[in-house]
PDB file of N, CA and C in Angstrom:
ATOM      1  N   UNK A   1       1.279   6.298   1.703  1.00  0.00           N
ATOM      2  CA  UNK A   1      -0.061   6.438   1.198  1.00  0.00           C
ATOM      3  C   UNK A   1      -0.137   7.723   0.377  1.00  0.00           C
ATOM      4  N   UNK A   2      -1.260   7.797  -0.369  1.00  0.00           N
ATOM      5  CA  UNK A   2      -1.060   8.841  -1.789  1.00  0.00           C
ATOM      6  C   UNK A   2      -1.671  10.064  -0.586  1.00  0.00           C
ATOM      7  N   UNK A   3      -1.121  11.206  -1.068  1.00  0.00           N
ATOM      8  CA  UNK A   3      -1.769  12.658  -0.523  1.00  0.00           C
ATOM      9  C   UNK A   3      -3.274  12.974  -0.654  1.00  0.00           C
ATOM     10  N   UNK A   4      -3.987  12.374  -1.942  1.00  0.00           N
ATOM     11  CA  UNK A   4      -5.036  12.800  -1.630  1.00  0.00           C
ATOM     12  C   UNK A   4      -6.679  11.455  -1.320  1.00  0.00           C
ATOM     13  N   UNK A   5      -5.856  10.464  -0.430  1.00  0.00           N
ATOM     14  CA  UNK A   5      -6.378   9.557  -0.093  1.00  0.00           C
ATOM     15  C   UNK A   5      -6.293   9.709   1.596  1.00  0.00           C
ATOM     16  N   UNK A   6      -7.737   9.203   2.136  1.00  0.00           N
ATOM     17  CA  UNK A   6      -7.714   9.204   3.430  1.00  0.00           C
ATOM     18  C   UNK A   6      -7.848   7.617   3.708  1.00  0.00           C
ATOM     19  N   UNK A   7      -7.620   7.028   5.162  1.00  0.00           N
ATOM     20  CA  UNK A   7      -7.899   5.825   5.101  1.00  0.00           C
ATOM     21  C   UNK A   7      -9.045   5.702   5.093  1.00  0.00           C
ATOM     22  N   UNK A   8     -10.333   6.227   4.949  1.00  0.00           N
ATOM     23  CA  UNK A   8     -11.706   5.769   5.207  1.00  0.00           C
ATOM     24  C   UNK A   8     -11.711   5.758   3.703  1.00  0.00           C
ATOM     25  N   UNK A   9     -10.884   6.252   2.470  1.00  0.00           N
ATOM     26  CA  UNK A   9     -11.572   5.689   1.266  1.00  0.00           C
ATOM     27  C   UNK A   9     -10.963   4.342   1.112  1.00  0.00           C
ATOM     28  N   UNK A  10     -10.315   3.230   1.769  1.00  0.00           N
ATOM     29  CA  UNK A  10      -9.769   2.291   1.470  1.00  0.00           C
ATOM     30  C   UNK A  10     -10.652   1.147   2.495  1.00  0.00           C
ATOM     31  N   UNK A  11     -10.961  -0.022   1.812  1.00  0.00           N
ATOM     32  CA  UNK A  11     -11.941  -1.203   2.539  1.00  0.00           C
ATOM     33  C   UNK A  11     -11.293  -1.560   3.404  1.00  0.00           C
ATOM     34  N   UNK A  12     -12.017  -2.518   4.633  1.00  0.00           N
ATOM     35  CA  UNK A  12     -11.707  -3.648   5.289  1.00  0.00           C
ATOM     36  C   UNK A  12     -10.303  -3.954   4.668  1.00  0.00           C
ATOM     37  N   UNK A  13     -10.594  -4.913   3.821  1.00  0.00           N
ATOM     38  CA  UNK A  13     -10.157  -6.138   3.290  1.00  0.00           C
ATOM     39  C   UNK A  13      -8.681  -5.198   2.662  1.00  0.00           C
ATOM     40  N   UNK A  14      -8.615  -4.073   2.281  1.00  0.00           N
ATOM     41  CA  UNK A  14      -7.068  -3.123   1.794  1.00  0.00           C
ATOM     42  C   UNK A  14      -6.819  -2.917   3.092  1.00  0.00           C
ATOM     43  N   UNK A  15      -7.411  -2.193   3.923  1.00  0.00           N
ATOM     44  CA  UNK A  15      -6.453  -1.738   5.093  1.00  0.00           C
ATOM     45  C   UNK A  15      -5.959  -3.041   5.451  1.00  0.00           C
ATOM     46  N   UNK A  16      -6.241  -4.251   5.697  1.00  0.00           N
ATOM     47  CA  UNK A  16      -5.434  -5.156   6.255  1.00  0.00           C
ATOM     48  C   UNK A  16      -4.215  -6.328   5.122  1.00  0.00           C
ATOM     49  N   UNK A  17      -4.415  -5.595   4.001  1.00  0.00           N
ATOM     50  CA  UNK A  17      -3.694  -5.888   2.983  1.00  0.00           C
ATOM     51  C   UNK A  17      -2.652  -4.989   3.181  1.00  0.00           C
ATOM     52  N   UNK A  18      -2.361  -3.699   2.956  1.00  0.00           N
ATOM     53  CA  UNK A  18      -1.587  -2.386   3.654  1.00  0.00           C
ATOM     54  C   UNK A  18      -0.541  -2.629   4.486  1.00  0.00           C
ATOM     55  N   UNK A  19      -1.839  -2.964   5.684  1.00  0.00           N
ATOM     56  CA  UNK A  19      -0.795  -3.520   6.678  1.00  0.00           C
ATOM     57  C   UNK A  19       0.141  -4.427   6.378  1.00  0.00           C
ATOM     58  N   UNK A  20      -0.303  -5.605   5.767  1.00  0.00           N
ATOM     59  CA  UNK A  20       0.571  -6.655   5.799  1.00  0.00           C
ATOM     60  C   UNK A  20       1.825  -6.693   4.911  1.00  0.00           C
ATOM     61  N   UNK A  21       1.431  -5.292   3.674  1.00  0.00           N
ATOM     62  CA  UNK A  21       2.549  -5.074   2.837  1.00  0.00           C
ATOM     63  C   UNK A  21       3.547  -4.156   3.240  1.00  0.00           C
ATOM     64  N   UNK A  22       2.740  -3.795   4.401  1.00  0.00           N
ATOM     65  CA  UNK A  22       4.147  -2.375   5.065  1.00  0.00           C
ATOM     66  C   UNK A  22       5.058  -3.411   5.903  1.00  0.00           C
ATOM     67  N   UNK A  23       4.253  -3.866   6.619  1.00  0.00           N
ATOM     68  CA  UNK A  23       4.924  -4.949   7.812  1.00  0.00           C
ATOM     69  C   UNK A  23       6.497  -5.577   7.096  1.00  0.00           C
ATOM     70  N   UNK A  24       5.898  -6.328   5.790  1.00  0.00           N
ATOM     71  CA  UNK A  24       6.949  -7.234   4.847  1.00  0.00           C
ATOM     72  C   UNK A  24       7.706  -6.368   4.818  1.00  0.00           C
ATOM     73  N   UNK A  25       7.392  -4.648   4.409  1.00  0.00           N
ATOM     74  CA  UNK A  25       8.472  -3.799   3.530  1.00  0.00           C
ATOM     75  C   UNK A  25       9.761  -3.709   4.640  1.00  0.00           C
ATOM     76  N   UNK A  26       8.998  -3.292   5.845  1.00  0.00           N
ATOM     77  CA  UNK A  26       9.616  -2.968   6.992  1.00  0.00           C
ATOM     78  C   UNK A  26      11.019  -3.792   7.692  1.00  0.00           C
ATOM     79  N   UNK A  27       9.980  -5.253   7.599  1.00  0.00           N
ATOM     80  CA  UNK A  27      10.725  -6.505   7.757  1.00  0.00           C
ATOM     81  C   UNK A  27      11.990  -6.979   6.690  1.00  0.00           C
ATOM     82  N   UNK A  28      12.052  -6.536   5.304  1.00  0.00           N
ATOM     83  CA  UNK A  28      13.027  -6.573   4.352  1.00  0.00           C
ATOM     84  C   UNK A  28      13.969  -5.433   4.399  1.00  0.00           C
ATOM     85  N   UNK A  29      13.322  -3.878   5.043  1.00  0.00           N
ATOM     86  CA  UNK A  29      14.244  -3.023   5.184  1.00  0.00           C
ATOM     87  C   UNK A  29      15.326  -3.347   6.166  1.00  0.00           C
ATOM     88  N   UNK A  30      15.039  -4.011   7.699  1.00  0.00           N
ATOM     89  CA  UNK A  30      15.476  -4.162   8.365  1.00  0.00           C
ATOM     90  C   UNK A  30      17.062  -5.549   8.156  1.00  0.00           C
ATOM     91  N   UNK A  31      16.899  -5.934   6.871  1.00  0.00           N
ATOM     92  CA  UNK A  31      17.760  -7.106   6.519  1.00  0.00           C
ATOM     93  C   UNK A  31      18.916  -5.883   5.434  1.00  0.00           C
ATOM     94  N   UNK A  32      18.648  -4.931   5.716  1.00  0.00           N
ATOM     95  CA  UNK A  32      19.855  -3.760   4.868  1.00  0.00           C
ATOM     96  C   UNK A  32      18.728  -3.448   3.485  1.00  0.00           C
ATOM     97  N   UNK A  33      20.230  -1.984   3.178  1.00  0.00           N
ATOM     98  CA  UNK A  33      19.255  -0.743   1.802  1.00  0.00           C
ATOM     99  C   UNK A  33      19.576  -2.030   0.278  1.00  0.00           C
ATOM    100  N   UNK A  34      20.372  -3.228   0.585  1.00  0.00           N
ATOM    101  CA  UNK A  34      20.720  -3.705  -0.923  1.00  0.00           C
ATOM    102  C   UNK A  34      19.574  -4.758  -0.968  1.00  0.00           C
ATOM    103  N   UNK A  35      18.558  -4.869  -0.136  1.00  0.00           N
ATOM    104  CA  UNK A  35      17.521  -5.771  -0.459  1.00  0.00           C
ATOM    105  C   UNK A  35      16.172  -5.180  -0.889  1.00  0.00           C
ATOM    106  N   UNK A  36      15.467  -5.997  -2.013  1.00  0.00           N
ATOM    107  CA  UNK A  36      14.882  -4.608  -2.899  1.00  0.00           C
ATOM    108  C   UNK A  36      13.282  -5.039  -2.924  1.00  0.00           C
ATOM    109  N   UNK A  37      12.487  -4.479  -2.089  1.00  0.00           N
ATOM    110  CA  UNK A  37      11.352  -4.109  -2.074  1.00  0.00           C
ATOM    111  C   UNK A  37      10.179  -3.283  -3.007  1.00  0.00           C
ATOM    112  N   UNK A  38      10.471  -3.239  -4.183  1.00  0.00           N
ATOM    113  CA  UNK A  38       9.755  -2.723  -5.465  1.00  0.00           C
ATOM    114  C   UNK A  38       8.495  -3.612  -5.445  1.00  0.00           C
ATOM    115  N   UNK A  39       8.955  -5.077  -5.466  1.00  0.00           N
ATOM    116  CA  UNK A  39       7.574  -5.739  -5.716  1.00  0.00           C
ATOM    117  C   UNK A  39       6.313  -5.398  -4.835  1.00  0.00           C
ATOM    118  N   UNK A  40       7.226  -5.044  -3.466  1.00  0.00           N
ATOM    119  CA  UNK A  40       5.607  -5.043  -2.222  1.00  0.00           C
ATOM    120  C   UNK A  40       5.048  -3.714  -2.870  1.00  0.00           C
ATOM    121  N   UNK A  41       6.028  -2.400  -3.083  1.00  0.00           N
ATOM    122  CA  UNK A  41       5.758  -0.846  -3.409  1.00  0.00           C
ATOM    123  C   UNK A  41       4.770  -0.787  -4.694  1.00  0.00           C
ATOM    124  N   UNK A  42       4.558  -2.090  -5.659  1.00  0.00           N
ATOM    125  CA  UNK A  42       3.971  -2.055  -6.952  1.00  0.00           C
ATOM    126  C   UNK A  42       2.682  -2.469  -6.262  1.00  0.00           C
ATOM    127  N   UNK A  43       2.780  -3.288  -5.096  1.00  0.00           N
ATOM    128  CA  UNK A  43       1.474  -4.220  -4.831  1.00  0.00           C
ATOM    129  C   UNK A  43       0.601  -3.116  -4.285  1.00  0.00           C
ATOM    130  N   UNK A  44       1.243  -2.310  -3.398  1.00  0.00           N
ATOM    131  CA  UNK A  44       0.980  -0.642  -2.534  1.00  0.00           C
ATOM    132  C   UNK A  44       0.274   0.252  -3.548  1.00  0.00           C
ATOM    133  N   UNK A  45       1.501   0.239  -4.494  1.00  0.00           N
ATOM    134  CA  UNK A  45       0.526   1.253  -5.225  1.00  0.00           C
ATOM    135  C   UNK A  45      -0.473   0.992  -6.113  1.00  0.00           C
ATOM    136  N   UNK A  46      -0.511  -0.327  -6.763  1.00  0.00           N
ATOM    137  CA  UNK A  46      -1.864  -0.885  -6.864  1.00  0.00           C
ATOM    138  C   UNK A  46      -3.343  -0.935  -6.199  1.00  0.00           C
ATOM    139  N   UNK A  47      -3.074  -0.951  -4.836  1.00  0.00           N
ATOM    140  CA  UNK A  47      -4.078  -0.735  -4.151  1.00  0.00           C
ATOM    141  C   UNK A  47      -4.423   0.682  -3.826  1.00  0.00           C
ATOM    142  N   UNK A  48      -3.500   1.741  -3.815  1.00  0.00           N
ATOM    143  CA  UNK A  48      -3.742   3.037  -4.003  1.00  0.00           C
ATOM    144  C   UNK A  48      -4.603   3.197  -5.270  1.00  0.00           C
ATOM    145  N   UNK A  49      -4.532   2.780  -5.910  1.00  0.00           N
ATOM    146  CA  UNK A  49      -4.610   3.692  -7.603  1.00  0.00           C
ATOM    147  C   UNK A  49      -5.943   2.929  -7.956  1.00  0.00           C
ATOM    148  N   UNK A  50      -6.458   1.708  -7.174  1.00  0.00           N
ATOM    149  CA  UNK A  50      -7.982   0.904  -6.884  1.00  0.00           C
ATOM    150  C   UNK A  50      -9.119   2.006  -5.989  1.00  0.00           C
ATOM    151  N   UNK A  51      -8.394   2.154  -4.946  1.00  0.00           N
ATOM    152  CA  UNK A  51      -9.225   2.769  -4.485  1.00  0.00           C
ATOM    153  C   UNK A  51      -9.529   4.513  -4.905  1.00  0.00           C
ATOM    154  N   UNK A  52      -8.372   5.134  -5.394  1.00  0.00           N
ATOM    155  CA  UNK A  52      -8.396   6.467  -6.036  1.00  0.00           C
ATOM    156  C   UNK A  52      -9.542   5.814  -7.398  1.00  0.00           C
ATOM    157  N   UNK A  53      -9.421   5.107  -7.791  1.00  0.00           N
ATOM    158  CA  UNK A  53     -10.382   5.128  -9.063  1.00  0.00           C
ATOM    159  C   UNK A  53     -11.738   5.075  -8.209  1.00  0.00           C
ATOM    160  N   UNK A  54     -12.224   4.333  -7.302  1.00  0.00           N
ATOM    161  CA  UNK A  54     -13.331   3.861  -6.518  1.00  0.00           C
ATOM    162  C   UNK A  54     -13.945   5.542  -5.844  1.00  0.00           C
ATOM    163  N   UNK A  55     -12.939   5.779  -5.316  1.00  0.00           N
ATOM    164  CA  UNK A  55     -13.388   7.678  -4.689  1.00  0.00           C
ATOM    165  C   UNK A  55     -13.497   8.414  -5.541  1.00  0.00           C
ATOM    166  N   UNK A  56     -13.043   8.063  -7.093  1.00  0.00           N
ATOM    167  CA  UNK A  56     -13.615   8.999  -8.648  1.00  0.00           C
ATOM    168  C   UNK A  56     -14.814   8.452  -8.440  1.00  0.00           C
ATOM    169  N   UNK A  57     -15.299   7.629  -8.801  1.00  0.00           N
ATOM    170  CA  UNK A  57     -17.040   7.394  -9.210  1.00  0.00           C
ATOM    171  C   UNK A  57     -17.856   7.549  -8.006  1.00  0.00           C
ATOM    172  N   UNK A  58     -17.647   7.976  -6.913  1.00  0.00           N
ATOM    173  CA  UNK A  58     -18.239   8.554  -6.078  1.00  0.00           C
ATOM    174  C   UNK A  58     -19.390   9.913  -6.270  1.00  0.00           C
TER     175      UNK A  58
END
């Protein structure tokens, strides 16, 4: 998660998105380092960089 994000700036509906993209990452790490998890890390930081815009117009 980004440094200057807390989880209370992220919804319902992301925190349990989060979850489910760490879970996958976790679950693909565990199959070895040559299997490549970029796509979940783009989906991650997508939802970071949603809600950092959302805590700007605050």
């Amino acid at each position: 998660m980004a440094d200057d994000l807390r989880l209370s700036d992220f919804t319902g509906g992301e925190k349990a998105r989060l979850a489910l993209l760490h879970a996958r990452m976790a679950k693909r790490g565990m199959a070895g380092d040559s299997v490549d998890i970029s796509d979940l890390q783009r989906k991650v930081e997508r939802i970071e960089r949603d809600a950092r815009r959302r805590k700007g117009r605050k």
